[in-house]
PDB file of N, CA and C in Angstrom:
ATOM      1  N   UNK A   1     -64.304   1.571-126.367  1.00  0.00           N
ATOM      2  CA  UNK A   1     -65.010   2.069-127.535  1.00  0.00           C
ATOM      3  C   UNK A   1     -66.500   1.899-127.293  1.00  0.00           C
ATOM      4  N   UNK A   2     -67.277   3.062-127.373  1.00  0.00           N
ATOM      5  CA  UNK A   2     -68.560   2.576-126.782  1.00  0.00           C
ATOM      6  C   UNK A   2     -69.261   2.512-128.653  1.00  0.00           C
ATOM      7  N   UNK A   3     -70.460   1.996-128.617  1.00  0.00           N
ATOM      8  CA  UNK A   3     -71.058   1.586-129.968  1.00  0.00           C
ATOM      9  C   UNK A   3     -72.605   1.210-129.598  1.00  0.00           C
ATOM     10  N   UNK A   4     -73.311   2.360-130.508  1.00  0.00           N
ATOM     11  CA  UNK A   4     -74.237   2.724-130.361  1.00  0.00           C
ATOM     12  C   UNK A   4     -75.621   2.208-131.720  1.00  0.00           C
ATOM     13  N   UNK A   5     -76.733   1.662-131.185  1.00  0.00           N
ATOM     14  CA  UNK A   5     -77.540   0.882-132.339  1.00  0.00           C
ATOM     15  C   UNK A   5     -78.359   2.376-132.849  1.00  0.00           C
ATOM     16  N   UNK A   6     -77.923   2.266-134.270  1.00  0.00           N
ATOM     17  CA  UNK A   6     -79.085   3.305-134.594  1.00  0.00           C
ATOM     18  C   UNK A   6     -80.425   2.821-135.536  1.00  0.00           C
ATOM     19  N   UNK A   7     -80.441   1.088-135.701  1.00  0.00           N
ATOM     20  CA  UNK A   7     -81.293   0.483-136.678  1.00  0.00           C
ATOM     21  C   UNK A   7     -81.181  -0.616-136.127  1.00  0.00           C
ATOM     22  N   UNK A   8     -82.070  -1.697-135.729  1.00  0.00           N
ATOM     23  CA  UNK A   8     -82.282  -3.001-135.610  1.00  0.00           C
ATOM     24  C   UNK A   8     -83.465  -3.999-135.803  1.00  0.00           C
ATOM     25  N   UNK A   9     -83.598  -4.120-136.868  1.00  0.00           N
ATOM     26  CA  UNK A   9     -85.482  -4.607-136.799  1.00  0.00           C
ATOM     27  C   UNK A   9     -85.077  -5.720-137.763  1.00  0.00           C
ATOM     28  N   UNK A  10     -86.321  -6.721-137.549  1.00  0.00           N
ATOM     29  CA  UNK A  10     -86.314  -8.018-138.341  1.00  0.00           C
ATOM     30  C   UNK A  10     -87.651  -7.416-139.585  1.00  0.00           C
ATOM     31  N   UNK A  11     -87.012  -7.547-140.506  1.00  0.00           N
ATOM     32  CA  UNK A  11     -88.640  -6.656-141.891  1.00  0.00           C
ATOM     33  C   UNK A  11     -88.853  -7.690-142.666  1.00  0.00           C
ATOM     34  N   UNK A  12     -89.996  -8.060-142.812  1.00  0.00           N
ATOM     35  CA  UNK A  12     -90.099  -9.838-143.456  1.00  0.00           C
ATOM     36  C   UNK A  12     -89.701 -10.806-143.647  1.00  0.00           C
ATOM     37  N   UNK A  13     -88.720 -11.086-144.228  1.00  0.00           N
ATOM     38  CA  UNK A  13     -87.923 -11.941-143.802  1.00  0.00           C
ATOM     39  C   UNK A  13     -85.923 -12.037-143.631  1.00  0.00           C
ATOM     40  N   UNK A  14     -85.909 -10.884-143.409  1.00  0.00           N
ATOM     41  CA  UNK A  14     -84.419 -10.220-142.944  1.00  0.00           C
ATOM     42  C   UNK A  14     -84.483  -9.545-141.684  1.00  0.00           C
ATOM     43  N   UNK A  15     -83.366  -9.578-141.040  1.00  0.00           N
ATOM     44  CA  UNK A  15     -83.060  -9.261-140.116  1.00  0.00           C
ATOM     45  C   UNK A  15     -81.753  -7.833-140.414  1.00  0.00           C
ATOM     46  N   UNK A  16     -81.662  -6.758-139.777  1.00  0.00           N
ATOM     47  CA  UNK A  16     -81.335  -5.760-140.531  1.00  0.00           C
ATOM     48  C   UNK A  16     -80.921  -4.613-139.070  1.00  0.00           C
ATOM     49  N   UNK A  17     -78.834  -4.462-139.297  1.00  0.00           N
ATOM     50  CA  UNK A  17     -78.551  -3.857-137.885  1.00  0.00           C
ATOM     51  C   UNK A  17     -77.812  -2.728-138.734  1.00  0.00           C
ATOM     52  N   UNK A  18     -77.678  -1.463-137.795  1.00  0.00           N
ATOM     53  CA  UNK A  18     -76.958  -0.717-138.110  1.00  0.00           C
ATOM     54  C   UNK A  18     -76.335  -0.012-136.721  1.00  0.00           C
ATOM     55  N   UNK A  19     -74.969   0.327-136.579  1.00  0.00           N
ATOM     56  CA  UNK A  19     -74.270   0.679-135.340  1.00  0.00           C
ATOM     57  C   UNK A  19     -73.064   1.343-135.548  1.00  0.00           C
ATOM     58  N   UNK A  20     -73.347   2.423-134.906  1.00  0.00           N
ATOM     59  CA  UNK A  20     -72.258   3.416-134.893  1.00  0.00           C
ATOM     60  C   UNK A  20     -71.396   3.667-133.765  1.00  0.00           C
ATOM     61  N   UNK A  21     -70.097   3.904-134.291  1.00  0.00           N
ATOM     62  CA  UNK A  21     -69.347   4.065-133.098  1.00  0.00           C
ATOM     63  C   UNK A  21     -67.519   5.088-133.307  1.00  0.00           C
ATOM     64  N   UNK A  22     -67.066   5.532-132.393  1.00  0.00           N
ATOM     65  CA  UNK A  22     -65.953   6.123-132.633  1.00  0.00           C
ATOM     66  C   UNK A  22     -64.323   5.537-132.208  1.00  0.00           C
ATOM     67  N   UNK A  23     -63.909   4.877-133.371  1.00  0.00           N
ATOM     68  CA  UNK A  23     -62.878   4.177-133.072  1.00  0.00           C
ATOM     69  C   UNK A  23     -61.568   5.144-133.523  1.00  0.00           C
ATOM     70  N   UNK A  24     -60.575   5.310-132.810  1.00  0.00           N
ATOM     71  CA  UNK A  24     -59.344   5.719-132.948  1.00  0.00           C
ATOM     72  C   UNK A  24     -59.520   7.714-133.590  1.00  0.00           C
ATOM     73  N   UNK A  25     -60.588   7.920-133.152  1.00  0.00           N
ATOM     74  CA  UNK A  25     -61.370   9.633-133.211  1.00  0.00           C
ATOM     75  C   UNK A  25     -61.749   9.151-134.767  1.00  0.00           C
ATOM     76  N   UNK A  26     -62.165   8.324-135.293  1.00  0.00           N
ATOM     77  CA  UNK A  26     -62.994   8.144-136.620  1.00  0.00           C
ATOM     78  C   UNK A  26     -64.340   7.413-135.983  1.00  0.00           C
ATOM     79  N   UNK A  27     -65.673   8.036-136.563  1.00  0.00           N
ATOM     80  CA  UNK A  27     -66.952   7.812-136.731  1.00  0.00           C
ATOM     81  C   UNK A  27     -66.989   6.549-137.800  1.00  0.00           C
ATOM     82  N   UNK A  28     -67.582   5.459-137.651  1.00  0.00           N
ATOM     83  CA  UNK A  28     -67.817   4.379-138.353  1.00  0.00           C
ATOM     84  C   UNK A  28     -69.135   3.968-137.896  1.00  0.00           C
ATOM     85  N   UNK A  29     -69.837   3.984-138.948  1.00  0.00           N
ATOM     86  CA  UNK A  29     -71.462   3.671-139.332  1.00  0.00           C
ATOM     87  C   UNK A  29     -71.355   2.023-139.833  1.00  0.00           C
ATOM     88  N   UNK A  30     -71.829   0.951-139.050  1.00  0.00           N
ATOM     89  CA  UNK A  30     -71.203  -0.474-139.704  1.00  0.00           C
ATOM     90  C   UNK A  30     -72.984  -1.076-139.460  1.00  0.00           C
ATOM     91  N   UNK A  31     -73.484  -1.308-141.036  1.00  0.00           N
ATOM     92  CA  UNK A  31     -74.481  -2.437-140.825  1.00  0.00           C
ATOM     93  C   UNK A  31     -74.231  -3.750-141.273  1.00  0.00           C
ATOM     94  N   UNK A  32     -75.242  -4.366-141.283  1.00  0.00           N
ATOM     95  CA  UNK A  32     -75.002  -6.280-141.187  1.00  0.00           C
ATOM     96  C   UNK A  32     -76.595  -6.746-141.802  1.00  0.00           C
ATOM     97  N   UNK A  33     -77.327  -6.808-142.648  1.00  0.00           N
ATOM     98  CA  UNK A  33     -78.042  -7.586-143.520  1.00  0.00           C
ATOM     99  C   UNK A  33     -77.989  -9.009-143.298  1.00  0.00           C
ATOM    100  N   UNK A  34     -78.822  -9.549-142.965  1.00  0.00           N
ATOM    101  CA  UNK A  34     -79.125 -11.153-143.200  1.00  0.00           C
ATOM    102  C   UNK A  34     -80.274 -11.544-143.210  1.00  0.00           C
ATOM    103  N   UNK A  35     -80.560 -12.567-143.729  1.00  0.00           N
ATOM    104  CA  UNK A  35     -81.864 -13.720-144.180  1.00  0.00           C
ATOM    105  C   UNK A  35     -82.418 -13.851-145.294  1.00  0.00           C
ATOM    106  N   UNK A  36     -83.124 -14.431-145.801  1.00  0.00           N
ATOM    107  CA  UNK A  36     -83.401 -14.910-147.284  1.00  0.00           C
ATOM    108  C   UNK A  36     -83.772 -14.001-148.235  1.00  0.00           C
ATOM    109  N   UNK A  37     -84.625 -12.962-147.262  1.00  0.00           N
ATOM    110  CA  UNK A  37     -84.731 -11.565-148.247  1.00  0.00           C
ATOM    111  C   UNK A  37     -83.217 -10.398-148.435  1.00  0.00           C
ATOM    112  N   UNK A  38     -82.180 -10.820-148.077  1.00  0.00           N
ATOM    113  CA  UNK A  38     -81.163 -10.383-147.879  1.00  0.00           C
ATOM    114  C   UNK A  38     -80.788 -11.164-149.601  1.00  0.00           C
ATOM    115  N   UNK A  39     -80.696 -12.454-149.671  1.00  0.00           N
ATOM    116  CA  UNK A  39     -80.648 -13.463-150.558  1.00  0.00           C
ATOM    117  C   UNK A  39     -80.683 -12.901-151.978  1.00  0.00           C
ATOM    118  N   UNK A  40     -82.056 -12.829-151.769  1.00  0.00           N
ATOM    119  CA  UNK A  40     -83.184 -12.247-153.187  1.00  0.00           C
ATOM    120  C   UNK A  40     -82.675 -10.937-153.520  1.00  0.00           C
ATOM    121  N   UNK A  41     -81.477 -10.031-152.282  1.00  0.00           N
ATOM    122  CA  UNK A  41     -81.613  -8.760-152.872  1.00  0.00           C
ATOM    123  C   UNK A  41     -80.109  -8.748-153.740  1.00  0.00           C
ATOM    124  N   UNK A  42     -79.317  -9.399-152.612  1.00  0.00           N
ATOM    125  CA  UNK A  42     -77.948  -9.275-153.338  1.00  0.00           C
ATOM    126  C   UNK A  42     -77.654 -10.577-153.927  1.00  0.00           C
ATOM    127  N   UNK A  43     -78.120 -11.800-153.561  1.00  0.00           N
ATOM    128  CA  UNK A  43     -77.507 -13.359-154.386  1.00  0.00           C
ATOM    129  C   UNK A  43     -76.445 -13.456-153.127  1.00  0.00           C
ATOM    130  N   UNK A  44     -76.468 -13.559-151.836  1.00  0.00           N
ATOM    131  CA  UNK A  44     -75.954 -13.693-150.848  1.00  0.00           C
ATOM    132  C   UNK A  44     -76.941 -13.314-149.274  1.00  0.00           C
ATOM    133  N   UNK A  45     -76.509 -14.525-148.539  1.00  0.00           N
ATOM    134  CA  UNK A  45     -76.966 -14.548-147.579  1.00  0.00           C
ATOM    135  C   UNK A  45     -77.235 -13.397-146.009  1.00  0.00           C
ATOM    136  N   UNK A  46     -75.624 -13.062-146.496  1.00  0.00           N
ATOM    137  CA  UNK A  46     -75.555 -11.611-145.948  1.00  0.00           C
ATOM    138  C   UNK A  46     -74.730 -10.300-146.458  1.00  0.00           C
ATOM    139  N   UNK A  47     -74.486  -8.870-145.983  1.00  0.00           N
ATOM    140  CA  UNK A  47     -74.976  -7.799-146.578  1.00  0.00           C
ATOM    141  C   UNK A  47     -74.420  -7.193-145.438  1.00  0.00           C
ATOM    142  N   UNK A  48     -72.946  -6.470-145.606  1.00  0.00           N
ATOM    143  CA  UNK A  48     -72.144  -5.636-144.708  1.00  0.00           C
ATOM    144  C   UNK A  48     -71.543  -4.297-145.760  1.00  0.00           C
ATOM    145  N   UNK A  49     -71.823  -3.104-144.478  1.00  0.00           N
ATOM    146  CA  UNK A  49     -71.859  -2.231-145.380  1.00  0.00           C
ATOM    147  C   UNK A  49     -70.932  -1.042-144.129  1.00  0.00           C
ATOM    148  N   UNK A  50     -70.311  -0.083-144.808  1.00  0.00           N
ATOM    149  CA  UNK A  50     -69.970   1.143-143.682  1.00  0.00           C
ATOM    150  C   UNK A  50     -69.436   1.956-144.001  1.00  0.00           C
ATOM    151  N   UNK A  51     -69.683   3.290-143.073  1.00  0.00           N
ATOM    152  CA  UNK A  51     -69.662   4.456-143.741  1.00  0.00           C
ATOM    153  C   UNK A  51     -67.864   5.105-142.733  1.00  0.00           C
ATOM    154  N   UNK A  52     -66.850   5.508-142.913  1.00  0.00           N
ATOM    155  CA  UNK A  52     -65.993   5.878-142.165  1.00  0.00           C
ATOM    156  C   UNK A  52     -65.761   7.245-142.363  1.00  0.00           C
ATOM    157  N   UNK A  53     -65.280   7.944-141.423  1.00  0.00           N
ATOM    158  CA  UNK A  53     -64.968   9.424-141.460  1.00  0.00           C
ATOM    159  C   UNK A  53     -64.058   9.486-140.546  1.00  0.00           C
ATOM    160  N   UNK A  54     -62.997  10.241-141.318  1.00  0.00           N
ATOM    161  CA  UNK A  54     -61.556  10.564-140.769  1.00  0.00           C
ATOM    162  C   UNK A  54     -61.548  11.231-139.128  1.00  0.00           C
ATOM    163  N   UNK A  55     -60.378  11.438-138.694  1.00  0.00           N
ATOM    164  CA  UNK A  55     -60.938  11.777-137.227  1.00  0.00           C
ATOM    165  C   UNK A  55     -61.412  13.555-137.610  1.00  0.00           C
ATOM    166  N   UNK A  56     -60.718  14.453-138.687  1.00  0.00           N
ATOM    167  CA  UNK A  56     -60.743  15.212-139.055  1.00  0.00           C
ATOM    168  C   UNK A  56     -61.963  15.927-139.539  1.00  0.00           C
ATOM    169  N   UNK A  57     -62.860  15.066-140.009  1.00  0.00           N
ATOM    170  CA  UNK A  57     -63.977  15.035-140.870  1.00  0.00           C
ATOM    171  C   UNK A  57     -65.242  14.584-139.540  1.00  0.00           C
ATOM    172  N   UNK A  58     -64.787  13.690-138.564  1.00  0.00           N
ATOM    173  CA  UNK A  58     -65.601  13.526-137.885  1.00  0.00           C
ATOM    174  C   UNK A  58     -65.662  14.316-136.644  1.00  0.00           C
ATOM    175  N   UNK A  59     -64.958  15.394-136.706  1.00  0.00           N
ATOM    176  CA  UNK A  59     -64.724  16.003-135.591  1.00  0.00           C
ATOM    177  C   UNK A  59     -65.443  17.260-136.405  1.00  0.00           C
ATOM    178  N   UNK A  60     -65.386  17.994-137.379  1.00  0.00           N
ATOM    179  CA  UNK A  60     -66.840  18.911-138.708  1.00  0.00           C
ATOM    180  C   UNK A  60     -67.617  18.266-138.523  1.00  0.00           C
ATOM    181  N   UNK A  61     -67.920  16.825-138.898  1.00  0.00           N
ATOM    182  CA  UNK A  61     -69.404  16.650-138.568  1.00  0.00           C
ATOM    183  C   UNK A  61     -69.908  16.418-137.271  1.00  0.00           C
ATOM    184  N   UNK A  62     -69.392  16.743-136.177  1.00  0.00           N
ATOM    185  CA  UNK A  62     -69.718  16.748-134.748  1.00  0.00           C
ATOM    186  C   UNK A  62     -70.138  18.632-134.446  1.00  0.00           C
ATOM    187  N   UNK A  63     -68.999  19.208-135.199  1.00  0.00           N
ATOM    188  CA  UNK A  63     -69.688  20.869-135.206  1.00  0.00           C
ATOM    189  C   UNK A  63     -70.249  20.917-136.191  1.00  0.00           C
ATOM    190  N   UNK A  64     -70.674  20.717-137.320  1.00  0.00           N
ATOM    191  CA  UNK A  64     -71.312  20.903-138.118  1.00  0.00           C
ATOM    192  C   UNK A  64     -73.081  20.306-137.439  1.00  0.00           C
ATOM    193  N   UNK A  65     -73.160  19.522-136.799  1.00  0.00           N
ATOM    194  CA  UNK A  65     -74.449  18.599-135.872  1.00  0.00           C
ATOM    195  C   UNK A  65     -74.491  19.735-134.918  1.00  0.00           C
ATOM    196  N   UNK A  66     -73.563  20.361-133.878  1.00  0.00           N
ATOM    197  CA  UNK A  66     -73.888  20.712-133.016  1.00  0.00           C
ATOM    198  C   UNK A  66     -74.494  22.690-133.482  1.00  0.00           C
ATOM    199  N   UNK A  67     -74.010  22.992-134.604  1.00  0.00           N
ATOM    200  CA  UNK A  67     -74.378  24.220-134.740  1.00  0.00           C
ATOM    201  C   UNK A  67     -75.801  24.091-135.444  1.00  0.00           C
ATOM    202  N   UNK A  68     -75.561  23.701-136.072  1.00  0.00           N
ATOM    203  CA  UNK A  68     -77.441  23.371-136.832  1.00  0.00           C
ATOM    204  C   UNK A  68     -78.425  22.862-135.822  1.00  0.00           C
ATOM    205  N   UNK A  69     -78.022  22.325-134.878  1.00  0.00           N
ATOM    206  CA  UNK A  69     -79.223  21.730-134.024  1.00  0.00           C
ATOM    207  C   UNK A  69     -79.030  22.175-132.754  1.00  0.00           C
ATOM    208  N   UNK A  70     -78.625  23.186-132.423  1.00  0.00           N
ATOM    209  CA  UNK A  70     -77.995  24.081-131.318  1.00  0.00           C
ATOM    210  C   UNK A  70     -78.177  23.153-130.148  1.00  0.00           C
ATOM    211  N   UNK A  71     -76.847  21.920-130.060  1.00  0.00           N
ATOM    212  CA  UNK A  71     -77.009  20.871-129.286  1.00  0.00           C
ATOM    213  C   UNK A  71     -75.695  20.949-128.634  1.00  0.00           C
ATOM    214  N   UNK A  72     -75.316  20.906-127.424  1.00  0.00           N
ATOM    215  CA  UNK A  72     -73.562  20.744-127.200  1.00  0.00           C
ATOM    216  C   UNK A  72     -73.428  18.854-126.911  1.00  0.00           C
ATOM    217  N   UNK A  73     -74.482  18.018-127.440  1.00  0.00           N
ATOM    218  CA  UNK A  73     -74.441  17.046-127.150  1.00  0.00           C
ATOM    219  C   UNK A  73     -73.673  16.261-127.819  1.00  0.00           C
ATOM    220  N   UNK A  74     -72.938  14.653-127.448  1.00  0.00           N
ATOM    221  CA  UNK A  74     -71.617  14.398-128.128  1.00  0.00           C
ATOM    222  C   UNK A  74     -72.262  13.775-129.457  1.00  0.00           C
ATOM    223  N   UNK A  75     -71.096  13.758-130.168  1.00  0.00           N
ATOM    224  CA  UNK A  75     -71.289  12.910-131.406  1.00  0.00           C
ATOM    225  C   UNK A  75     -72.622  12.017-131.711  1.00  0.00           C
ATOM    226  N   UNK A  76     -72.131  10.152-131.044  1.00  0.00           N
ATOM    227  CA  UNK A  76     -73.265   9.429-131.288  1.00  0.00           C
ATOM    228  C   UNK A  76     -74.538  10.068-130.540  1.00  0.00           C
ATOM    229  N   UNK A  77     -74.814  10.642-129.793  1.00  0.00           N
ATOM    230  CA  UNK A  77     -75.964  11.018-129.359  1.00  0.00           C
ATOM    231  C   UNK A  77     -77.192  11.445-130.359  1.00  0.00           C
ATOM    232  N   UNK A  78     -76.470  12.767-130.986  1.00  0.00           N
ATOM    233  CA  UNK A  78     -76.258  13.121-132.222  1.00  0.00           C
ATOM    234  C   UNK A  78     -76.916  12.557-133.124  1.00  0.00           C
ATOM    235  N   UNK A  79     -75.675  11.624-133.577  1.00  0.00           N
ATOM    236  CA  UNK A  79     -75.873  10.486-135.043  1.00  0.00           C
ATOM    237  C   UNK A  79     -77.368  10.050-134.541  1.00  0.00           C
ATOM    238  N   UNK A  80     -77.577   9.148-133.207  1.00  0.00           N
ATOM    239  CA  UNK A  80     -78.307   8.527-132.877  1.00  0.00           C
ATOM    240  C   UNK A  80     -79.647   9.562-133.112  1.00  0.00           C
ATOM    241  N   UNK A  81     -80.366  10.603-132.957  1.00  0.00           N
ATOM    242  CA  UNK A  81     -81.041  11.311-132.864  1.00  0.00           C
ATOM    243  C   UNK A  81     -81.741  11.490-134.247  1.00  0.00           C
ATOM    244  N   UNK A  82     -80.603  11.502-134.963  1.00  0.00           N
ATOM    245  CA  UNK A  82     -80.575  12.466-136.621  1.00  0.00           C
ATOM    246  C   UNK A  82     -80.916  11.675-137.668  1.00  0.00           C
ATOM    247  N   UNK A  83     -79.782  10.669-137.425  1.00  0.00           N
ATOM    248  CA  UNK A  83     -79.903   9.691-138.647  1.00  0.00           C
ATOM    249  C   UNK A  83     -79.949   7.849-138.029  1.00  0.00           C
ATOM    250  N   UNK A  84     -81.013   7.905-136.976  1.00  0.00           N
ATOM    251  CA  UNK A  84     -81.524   6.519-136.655  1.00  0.00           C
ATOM    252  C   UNK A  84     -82.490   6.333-137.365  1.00  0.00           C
ATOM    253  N   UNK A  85     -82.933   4.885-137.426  1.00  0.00           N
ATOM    254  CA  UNK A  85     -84.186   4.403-137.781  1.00  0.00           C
ATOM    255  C   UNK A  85     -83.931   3.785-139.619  1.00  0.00           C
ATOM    256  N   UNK A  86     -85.085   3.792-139.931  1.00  0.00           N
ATOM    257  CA  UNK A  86     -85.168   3.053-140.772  1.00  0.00           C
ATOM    258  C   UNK A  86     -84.622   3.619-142.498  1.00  0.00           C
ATOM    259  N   UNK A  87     -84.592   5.024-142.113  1.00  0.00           N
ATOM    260  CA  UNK A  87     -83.912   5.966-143.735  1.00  0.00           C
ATOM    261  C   UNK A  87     -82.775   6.680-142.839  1.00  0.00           C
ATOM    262  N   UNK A  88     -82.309   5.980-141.655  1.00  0.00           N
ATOM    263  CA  UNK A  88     -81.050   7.250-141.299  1.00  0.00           C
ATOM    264  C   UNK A  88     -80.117   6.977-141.927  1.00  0.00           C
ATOM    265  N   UNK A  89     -79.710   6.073-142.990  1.00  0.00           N
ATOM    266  CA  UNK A  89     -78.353   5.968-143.331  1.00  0.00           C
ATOM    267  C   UNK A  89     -78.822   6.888-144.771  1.00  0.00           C
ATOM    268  N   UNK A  90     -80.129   7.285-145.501  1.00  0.00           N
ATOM    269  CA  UNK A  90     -79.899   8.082-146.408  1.00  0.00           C
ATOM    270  C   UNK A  90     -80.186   9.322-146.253  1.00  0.00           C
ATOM    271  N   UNK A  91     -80.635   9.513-144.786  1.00  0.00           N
ATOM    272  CA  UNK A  91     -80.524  10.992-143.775  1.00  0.00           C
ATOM    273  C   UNK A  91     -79.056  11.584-143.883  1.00  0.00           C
ATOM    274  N   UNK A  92     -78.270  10.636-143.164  1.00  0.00           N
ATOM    275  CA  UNK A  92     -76.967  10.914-143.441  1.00  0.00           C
ATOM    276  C   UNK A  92     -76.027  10.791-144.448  1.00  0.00           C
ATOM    277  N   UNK A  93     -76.129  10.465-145.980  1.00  0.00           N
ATOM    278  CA  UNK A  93     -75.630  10.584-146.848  1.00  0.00           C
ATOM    279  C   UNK A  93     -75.787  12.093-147.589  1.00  0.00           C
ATOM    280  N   UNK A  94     -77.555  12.549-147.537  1.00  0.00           N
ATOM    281  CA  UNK A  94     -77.940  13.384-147.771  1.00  0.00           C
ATOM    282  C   UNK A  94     -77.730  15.028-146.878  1.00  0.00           C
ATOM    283  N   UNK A  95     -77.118  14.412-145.579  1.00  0.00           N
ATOM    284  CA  UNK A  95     -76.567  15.506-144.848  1.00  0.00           C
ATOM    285  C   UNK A  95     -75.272  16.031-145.102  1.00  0.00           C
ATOM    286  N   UNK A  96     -74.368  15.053-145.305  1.00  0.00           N
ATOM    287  CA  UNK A  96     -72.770  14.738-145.536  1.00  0.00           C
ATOM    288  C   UNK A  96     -72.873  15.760-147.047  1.00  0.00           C
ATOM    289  N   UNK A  97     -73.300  15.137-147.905  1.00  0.00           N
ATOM    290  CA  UNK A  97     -73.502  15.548-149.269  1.00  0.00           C
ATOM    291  C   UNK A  97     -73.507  17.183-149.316  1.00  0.00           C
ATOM    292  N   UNK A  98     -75.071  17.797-148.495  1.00  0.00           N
ATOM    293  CA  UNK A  98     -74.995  18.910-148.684  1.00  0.00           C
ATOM    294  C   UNK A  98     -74.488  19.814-147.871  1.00  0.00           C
ATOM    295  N   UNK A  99     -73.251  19.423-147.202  1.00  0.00           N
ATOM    296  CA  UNK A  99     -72.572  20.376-145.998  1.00  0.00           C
ATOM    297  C   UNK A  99     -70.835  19.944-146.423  1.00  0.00           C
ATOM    298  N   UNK A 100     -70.590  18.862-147.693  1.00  0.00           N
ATOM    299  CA  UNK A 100     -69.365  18.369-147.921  1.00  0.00           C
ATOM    300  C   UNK A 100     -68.338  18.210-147.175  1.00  0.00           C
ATOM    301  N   UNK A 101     -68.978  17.188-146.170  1.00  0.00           N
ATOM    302  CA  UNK A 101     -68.440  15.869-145.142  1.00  0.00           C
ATOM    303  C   UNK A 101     -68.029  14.738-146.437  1.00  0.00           C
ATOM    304  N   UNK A 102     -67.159  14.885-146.672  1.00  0.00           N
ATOM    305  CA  UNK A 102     -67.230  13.446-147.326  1.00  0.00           C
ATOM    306  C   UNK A 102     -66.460  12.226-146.083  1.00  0.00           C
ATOM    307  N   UNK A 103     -66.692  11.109-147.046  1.00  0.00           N
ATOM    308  CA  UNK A 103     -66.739   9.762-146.007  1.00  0.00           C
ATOM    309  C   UNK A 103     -66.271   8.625-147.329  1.00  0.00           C
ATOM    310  N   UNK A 104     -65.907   7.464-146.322  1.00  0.00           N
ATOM    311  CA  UNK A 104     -64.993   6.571-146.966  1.00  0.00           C
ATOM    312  C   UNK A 104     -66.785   5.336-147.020  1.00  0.00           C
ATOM    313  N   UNK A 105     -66.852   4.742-148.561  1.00  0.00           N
ATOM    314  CA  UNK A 105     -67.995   3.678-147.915  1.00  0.00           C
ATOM    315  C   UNK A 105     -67.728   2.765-148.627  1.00  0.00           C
ATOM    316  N   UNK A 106     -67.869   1.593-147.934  1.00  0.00           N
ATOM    317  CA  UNK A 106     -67.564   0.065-148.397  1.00  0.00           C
ATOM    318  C   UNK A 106     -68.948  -0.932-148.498  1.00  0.00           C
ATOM    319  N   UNK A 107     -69.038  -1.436-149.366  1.00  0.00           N
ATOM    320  CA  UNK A 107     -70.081  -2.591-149.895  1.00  0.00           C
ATOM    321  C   UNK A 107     -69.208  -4.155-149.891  1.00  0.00           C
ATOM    322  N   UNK A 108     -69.875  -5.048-149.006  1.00  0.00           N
ATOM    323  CA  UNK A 108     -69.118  -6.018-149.220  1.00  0.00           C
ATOM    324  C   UNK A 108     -69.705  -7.107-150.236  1.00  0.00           C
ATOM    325  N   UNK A 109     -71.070  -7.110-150.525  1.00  0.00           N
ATOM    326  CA  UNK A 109     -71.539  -8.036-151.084  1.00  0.00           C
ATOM    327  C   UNK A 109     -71.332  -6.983-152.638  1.00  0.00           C
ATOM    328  N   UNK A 110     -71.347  -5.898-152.957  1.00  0.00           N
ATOM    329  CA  UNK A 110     -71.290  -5.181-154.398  1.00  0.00           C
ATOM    330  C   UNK A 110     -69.980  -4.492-154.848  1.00  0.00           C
ATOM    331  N   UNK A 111     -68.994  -5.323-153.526  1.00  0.00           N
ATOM    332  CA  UNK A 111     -67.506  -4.943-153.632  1.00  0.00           C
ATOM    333  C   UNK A 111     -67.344  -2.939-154.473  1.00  0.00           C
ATOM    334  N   UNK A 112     -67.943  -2.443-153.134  1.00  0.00           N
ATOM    335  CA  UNK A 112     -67.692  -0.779-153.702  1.00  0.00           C
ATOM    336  C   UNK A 112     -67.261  -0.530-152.744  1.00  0.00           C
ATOM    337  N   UNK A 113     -65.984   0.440-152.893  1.00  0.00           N
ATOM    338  CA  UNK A 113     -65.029   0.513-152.227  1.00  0.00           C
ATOM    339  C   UNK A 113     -65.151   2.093-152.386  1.00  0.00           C
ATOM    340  N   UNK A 114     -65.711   3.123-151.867  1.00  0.00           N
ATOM    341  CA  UNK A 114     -65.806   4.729-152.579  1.00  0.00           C
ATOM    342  C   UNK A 114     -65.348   5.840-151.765  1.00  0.00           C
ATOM    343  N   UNK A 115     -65.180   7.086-152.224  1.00  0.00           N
ATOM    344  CA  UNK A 115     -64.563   7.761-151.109  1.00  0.00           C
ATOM    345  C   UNK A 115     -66.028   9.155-151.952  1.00  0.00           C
ATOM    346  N   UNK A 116     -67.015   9.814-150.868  1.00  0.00           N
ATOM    347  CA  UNK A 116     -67.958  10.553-151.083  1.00  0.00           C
ATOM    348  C   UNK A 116     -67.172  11.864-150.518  1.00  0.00           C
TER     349      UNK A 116
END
């Protein structure tokens, strides 16, 4: 399973990862939140979050990426390109949304369990 960083930076006083990867032909977007400003945001130390897409759904949003950006390049390459950095996870909510990819997303510290 290869797994790819599309976010990793320490921002005042949190430390803050995000990594994508394709397990069992499903796309899974998995970040990890920690440090005291992590604390202050949720009332917990750390802050796990992820976005899943069926193999079905992630195999549309692999043509759905490759026709809009006239790319034959694979998946994470892709993800990595599009929706890295510091707003790619609301790059890609906002992509999903208006092309209706929906996706499975889990909050562990705000226990949301949702299907978009």
């Amino acid at each position: 399973m290869q797994t790819i960083t599309l976010f990793n930076e320490h921002v005042g006083k949190a430390d803050y990862t995000i990594d994508a990867r394709i397990e069992e032909g499903s796309l899974r977007i998995i970040g990890h939140d920690q440090g005291p400003d992590i604390i202050k945001l949720y009332g917990e130390p750390e802050h796990d979050f992820s976005y899943t897409f069926t193999p079905e759904r992630t195999r549309f949003l692999h043509y759905r990426l490759r026709q809009d950006y006239l790319s034959d390049a694979d998946l994470l390459t892709l993800v990595r390109k599009l929706f890295g950095g510091p707003d790619g996870e609301k790059k890609l909510r906002q992509y999903c949304r208006s092309h209706n990819i929906p996706f499975e997303f889990h909050d562990s510290v705000e226990s949301i369990d949702q299907m978009f």
